[in-house]
PDB file of N, CA and C in Angstrom:
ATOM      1  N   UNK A   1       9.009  23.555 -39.498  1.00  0.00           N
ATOM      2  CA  UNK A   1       8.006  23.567 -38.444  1.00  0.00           C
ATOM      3  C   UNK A   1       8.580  22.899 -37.193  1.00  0.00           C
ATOM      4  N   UNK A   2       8.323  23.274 -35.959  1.00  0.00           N
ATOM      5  CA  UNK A   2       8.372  22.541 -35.002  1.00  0.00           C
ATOM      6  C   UNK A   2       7.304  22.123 -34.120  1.00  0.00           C
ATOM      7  N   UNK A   3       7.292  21.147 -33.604  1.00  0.00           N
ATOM      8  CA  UNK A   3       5.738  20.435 -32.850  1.00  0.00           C
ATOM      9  C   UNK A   3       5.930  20.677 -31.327  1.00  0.00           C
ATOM     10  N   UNK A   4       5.596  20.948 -30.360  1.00  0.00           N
ATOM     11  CA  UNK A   4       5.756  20.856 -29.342  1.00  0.00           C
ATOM     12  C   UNK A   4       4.250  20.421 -28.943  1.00  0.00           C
ATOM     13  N   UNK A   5       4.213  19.090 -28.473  1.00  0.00           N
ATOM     14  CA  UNK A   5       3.257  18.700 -27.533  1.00  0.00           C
ATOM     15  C   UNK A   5       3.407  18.347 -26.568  1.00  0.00           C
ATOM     16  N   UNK A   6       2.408  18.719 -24.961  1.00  0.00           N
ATOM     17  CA  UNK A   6       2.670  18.458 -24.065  1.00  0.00           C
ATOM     18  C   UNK A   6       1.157  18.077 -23.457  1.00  0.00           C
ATOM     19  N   UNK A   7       1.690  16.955 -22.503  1.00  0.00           N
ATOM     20  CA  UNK A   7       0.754  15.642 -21.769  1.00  0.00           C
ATOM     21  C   UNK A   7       0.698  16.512 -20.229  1.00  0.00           C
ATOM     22  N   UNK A   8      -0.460  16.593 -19.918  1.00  0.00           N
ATOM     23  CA  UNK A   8      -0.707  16.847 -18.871  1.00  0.00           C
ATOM     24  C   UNK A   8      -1.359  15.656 -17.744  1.00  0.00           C
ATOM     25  N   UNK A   9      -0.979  15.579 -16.782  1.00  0.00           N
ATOM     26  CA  UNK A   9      -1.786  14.322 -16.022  1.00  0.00           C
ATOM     27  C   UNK A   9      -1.822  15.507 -14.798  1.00  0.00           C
ATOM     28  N   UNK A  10      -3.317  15.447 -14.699  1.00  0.00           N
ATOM     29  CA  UNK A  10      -3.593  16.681 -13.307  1.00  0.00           C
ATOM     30  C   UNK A  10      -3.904  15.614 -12.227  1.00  0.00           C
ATOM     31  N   UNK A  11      -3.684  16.266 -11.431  1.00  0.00           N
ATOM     32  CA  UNK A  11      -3.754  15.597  -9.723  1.00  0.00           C
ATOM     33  C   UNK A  11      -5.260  15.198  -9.455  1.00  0.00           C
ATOM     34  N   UNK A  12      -4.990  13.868  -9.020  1.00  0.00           N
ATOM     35  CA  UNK A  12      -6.910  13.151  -8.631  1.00  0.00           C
ATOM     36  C   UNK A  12      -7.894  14.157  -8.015  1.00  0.00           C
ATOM     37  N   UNK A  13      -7.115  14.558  -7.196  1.00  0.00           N
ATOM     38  CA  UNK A  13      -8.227  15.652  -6.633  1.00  0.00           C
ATOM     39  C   UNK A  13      -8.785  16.698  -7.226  1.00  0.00           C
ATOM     40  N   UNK A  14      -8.370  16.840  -8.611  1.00  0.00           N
ATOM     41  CA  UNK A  14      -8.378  18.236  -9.588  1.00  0.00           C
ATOM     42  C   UNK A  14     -10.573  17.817  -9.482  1.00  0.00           C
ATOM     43  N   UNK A  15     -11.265  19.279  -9.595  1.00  0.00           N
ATOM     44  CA  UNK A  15     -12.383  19.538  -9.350  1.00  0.00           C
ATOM     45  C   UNK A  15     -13.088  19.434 -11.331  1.00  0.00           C
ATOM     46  N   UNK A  16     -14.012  18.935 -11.138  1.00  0.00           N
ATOM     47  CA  UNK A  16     -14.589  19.383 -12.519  1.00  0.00           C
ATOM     48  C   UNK A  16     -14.288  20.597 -12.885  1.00  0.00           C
ATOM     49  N   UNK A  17     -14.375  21.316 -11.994  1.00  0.00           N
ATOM     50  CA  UNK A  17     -14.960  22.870 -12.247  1.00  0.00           C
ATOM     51  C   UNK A  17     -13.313  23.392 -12.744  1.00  0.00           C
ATOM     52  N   UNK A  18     -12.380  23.104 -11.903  1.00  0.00           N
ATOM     53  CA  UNK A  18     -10.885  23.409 -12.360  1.00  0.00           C
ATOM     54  C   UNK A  18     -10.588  22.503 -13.538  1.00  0.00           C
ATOM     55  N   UNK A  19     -11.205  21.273 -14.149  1.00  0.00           N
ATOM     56  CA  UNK A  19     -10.897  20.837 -15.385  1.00  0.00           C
ATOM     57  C   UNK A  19     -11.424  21.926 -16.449  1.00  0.00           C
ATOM     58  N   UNK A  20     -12.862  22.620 -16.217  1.00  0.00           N
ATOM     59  CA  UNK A  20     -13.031  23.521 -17.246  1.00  0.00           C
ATOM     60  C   UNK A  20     -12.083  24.476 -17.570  1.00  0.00           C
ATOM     61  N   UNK A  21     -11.998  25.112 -16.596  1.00  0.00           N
ATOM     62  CA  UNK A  21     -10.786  26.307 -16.037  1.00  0.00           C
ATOM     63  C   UNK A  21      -9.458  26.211 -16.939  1.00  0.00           C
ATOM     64  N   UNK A  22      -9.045  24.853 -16.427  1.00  0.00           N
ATOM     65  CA  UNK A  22      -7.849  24.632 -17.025  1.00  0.00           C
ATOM     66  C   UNK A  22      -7.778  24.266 -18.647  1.00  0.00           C
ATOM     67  N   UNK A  23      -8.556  23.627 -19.144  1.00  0.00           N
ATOM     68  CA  UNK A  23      -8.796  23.761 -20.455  1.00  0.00           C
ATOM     69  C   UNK A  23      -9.215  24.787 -21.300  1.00  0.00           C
ATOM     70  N   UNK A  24      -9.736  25.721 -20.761  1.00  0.00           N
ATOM     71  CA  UNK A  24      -9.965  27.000 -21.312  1.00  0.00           C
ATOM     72  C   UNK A  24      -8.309  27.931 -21.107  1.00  0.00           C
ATOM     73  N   UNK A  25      -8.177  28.005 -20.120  1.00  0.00           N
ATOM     74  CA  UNK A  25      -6.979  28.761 -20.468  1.00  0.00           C
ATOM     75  C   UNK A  25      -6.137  28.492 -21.079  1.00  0.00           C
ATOM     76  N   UNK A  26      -5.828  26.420 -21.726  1.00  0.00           N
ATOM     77  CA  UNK A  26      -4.894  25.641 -22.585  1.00  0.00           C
ATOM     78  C   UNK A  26      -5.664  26.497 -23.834  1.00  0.00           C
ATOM     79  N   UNK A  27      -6.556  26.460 -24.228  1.00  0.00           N
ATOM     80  CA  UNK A  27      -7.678  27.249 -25.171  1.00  0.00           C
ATOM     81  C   UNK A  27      -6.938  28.736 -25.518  1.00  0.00           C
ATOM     82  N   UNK A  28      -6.561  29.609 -24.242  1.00  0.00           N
ATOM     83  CA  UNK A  28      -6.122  30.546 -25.151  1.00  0.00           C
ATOM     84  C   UNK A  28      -4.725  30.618 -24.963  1.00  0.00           C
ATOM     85  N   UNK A  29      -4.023  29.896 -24.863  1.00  0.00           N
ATOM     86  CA  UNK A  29      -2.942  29.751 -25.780  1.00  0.00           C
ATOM     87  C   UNK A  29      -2.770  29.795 -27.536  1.00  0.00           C
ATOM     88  N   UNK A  30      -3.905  29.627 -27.391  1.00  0.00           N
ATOM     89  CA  UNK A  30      -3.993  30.060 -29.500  1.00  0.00           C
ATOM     90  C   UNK A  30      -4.349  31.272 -29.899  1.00  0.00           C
ATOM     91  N   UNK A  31      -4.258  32.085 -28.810  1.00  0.00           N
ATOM     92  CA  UNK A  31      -3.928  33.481 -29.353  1.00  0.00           C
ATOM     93  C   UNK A  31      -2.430  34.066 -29.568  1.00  0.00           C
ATOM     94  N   UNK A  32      -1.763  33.130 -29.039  1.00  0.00           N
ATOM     95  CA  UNK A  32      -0.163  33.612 -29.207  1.00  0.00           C
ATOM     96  C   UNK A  32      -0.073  33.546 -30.540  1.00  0.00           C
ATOM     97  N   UNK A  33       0.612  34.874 -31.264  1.00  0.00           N
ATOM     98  CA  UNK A  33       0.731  34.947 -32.690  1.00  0.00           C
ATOM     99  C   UNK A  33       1.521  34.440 -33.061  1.00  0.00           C
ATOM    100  N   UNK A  34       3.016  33.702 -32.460  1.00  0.00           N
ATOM    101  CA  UNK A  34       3.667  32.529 -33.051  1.00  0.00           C
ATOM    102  C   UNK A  34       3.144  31.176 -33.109  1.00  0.00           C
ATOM    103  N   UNK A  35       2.043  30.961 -32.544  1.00  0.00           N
ATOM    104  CA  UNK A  35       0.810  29.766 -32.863  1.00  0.00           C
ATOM    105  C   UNK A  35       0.496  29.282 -34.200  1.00  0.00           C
ATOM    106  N   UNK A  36       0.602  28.504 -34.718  1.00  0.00           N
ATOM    107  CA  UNK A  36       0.885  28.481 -36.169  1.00  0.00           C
ATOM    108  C   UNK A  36      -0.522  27.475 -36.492  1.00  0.00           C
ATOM    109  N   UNK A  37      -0.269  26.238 -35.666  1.00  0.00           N
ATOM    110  CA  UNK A  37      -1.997  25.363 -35.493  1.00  0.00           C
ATOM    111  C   UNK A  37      -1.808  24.936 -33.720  1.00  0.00           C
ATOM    112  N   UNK A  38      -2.781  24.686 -33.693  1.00  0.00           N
ATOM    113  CA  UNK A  38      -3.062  24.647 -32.495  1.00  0.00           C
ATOM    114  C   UNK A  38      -4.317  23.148 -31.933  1.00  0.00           C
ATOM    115  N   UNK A  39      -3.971  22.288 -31.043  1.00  0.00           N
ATOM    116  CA  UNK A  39      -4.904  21.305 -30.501  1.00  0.00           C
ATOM    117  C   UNK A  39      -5.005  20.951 -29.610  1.00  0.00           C
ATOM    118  N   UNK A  40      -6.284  21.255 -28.481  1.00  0.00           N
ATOM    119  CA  UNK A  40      -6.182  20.769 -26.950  1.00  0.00           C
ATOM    120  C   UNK A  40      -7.063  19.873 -27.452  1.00  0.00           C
ATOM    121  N   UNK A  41      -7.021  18.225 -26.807  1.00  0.00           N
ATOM    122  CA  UNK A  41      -7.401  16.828 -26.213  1.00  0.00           C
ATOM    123  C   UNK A  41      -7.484  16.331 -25.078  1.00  0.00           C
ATOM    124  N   UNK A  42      -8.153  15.266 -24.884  1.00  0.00           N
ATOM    125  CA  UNK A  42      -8.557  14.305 -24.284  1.00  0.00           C
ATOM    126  C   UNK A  42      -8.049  13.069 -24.708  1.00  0.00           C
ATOM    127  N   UNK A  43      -7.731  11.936 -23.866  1.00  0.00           N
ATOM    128  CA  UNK A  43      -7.558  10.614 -24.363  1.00  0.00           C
ATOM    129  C   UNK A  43      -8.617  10.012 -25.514  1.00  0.00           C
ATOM    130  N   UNK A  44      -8.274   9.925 -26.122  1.00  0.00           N
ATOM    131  CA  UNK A  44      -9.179   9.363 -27.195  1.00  0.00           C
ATOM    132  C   UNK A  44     -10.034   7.504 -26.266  1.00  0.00           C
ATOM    133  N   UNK A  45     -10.846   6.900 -27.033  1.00  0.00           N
ATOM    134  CA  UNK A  45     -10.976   5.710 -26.629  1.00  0.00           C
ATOM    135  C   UNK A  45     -10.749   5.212 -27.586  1.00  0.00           C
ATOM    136  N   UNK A  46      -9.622   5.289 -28.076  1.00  0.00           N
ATOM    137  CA  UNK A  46      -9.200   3.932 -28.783  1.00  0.00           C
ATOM    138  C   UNK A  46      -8.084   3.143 -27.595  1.00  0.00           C
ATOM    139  N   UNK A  47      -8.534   1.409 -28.010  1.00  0.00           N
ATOM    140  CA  UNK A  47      -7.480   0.663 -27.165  1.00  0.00           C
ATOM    141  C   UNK A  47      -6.981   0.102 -27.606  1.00  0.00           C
ATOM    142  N   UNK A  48      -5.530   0.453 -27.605  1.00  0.00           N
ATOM    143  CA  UNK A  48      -4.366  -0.356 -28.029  1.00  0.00           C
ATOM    144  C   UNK A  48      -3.424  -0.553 -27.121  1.00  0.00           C
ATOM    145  N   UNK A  49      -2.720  -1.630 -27.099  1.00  0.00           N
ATOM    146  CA  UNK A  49      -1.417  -1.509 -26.019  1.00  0.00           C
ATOM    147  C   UNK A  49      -0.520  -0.614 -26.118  1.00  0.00           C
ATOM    148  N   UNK A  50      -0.425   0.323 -27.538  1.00  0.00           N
ATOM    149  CA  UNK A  50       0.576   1.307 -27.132  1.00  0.00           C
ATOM    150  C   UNK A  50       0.273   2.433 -26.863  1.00  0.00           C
ATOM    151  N   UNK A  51      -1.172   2.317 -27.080  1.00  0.00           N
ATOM    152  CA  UNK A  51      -1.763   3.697 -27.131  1.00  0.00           C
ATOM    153  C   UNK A  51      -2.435   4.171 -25.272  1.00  0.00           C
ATOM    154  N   UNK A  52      -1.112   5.299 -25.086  1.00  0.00           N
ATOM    155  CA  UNK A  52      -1.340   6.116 -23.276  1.00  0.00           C
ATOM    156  C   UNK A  52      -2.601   6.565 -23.425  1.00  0.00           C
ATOM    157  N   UNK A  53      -3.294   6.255 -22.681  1.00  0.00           N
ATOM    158  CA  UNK A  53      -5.017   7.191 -22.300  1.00  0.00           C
ATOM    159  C   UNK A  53      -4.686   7.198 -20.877  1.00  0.00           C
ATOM    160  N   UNK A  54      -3.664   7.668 -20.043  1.00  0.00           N
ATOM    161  CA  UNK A  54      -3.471   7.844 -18.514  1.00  0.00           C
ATOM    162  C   UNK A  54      -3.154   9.240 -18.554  1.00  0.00           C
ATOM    163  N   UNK A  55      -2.937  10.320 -19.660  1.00  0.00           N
ATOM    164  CA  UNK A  55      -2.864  11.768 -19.284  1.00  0.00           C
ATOM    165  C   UNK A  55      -4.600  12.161 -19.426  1.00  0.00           C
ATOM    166  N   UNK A  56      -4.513  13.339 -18.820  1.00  0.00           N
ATOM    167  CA  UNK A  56      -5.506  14.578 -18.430  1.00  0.00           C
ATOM    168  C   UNK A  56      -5.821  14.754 -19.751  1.00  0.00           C
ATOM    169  N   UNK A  57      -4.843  15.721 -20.305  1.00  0.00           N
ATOM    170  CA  UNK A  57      -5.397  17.275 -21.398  1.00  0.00           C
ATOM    171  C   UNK A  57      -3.810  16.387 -22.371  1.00  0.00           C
ATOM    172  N   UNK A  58      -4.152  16.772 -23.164  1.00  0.00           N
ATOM    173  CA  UNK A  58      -2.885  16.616 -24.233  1.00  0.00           C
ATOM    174  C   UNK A  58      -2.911  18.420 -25.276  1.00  0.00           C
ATOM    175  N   UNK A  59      -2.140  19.160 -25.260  1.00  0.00           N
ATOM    176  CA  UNK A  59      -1.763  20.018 -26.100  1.00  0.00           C
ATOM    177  C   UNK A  59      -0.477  20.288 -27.468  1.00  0.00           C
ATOM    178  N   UNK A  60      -1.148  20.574 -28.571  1.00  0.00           N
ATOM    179  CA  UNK A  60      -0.414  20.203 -29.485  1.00  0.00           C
ATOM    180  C   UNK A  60      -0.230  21.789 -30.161  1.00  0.00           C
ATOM    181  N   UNK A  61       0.961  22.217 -30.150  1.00  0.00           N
ATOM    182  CA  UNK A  61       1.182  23.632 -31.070  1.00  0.00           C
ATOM    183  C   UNK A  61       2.153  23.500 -32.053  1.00  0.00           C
ATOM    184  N   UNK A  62       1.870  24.028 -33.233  1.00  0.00           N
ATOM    185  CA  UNK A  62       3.046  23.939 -33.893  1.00  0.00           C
ATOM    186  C   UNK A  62       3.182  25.684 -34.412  1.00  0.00           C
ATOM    187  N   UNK A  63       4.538  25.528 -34.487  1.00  0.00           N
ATOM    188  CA  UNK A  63       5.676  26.852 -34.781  1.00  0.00           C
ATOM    189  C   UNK A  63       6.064  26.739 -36.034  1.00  0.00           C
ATOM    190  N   UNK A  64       6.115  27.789 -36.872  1.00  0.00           N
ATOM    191  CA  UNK A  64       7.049  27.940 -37.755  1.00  0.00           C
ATOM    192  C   UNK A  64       8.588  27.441 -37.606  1.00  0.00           C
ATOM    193  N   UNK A  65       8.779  27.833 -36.745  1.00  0.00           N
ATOM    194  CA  UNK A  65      11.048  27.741 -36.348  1.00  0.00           C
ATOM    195  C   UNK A  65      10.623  27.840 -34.344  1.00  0.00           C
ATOM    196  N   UNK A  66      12.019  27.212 -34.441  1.00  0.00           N
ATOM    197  CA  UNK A  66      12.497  27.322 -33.008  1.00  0.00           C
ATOM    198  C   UNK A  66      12.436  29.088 -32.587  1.00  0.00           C
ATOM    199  N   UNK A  67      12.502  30.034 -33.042  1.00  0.00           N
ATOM    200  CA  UNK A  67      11.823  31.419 -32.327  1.00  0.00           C
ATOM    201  C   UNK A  67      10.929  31.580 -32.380  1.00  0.00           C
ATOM    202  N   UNK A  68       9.641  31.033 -32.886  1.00  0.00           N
ATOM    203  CA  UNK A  68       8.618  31.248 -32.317  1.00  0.00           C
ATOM    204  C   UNK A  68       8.453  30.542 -31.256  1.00  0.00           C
ATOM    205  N   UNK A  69       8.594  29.464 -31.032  1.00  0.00           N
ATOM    206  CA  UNK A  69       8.637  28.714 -29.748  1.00  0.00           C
ATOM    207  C   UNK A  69       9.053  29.419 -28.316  1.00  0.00           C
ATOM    208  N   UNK A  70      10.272  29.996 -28.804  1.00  0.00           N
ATOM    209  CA  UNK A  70      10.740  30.828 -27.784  1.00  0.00           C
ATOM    210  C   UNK A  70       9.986  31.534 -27.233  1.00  0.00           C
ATOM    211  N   UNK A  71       9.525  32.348 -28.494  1.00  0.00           N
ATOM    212  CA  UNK A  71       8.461  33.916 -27.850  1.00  0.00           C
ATOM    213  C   UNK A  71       7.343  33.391 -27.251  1.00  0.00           C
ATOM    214  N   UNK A  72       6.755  31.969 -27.879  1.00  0.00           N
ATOM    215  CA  UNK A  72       5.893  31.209 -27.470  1.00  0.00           C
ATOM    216  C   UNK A  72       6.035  30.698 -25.456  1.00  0.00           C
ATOM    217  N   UNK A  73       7.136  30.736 -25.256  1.00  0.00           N
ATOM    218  CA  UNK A  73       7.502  30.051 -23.829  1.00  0.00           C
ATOM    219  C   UNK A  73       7.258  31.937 -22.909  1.00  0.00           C
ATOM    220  N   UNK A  74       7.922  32.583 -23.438  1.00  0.00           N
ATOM    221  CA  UNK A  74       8.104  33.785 -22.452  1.00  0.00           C
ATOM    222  C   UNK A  74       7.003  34.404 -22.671  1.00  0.00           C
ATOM    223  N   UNK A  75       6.068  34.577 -23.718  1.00  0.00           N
ATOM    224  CA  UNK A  75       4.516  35.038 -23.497  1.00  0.00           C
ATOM    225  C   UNK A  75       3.655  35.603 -22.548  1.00  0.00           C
ATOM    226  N   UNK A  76       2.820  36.332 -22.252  1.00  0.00           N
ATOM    227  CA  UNK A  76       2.227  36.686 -21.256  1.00  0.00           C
ATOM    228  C   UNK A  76       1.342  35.388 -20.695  1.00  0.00           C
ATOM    229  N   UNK A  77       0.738  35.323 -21.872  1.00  0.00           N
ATOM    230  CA  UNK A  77      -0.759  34.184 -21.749  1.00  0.00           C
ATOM    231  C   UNK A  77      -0.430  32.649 -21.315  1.00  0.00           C
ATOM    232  N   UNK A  78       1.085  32.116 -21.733  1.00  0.00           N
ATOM    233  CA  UNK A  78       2.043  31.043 -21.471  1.00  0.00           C
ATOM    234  C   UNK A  78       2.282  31.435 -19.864  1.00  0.00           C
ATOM    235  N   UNK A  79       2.970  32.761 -19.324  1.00  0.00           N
ATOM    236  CA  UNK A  79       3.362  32.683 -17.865  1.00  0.00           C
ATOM    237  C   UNK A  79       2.129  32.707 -17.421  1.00  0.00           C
ATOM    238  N   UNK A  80       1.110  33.061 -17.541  1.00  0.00           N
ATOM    239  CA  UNK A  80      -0.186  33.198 -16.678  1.00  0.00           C
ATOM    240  C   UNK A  80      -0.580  31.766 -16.848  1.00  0.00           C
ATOM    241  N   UNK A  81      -0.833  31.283 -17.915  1.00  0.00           N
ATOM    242  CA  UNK A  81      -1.236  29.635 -17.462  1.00  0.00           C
ATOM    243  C   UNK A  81      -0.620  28.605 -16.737  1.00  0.00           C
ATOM    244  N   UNK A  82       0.794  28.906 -16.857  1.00  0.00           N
ATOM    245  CA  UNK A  82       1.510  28.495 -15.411  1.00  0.00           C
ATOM    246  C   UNK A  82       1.351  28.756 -14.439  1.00  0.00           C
ATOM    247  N   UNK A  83       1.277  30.277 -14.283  1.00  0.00           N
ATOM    248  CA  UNK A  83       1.401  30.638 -12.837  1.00  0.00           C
ATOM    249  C   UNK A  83      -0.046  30.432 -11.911  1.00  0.00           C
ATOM    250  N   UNK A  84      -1.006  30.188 -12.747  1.00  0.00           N
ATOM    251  CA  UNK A  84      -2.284  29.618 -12.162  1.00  0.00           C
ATOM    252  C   UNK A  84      -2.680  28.272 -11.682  1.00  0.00           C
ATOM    253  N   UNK A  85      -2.203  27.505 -12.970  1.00  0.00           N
ATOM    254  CA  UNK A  85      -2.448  26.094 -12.959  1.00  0.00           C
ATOM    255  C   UNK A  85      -1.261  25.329 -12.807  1.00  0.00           C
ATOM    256  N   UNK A  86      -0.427  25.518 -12.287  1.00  0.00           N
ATOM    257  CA  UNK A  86       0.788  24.408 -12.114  1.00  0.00           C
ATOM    258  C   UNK A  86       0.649  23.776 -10.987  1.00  0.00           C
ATOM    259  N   UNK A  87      -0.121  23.846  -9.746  1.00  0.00           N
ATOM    260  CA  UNK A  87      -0.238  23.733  -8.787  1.00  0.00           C
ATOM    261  C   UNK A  87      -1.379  22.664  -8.951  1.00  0.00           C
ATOM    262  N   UNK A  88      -2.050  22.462 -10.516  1.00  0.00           N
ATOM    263  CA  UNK A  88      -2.553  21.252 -10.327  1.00  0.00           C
ATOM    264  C   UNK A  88      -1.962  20.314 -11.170  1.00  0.00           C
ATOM    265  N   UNK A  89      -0.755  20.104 -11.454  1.00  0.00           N
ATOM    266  CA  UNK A  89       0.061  19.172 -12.401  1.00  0.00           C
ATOM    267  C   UNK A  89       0.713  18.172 -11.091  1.00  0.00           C
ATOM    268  N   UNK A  90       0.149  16.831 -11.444  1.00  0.00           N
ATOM    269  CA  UNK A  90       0.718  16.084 -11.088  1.00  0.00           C
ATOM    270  C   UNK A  90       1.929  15.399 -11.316  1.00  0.00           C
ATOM    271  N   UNK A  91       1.518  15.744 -13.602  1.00  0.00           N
ATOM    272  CA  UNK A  91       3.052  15.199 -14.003  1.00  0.00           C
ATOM    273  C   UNK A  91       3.164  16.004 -15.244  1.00  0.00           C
ATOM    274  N   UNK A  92       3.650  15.998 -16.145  1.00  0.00           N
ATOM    275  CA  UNK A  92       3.332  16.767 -17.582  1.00  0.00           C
ATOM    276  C   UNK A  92       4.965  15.995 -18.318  1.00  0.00           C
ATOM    277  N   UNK A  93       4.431  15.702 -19.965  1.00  0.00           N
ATOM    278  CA  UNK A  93       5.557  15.302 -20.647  1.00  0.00           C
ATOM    279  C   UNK A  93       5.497  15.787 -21.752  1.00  0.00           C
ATOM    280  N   UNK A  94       6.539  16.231 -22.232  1.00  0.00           N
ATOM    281  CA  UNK A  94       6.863  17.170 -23.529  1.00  0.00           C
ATOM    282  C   UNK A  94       7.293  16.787 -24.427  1.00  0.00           C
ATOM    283  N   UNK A  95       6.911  16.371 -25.801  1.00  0.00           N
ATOM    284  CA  UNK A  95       7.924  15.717 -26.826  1.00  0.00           C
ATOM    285  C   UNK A  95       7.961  16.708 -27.743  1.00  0.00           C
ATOM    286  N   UNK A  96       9.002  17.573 -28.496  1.00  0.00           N
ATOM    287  CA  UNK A  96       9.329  18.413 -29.336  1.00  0.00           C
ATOM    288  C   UNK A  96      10.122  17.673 -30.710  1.00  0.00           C
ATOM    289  N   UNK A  97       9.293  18.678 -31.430  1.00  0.00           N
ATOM    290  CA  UNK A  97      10.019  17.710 -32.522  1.00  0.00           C
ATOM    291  C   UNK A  97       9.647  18.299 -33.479  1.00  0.00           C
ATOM    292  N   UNK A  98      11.078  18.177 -34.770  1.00  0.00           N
ATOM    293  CA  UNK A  98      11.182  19.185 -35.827  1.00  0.00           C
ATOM    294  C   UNK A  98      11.110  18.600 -37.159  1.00  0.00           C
TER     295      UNK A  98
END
């Protein structure tokens, strides 16, 4: 299996209305058929000192193998959620892991 999760921190000015937006389209990303499980989040409220609650959206997919991932990146539904919403990413961090 491989994990790829990625931290989104959207820009202050991001609108309620574009938080729905944007979480729905993180949403269908789980139609990609190399999608194996799938989890969009929120910071939880738990407080701990190690525990980050300073991202947006947190997304969690896991893959069978490193080619699904692939097909997973070049996707239709993957370039369209970029090509819409990147313009509200302030920062985004990716930890992959097998």
């Amino acid at each position: 299996m491989l994990a790829h999760h990625v931290l989104f921190w959207l820009k202050p000015d991001t609108t309620e209305d574009q938080k729905v937006a944007f979480r729905k389209s993180l949403e269908s990303l789980e139609k990609i058929e190399t999608v194996k499980q799938f989890h969009v989040g929120v910071p939880s409220i738990i407080e701990r000192a190690v525990v980050d609650v300073t991202y947006t959206f947190s997304l969690v997919l896991f893959f069978e193998d490193l080619a699904g991932h692939d097909v997973y990146q070049v996707h239709e539904l993957h370039k369209a959620f970029l090509e819409e919403f990147r313009g509200l990413f302030e920062k985004v961090t990716i930890y992959d892991s097998i």
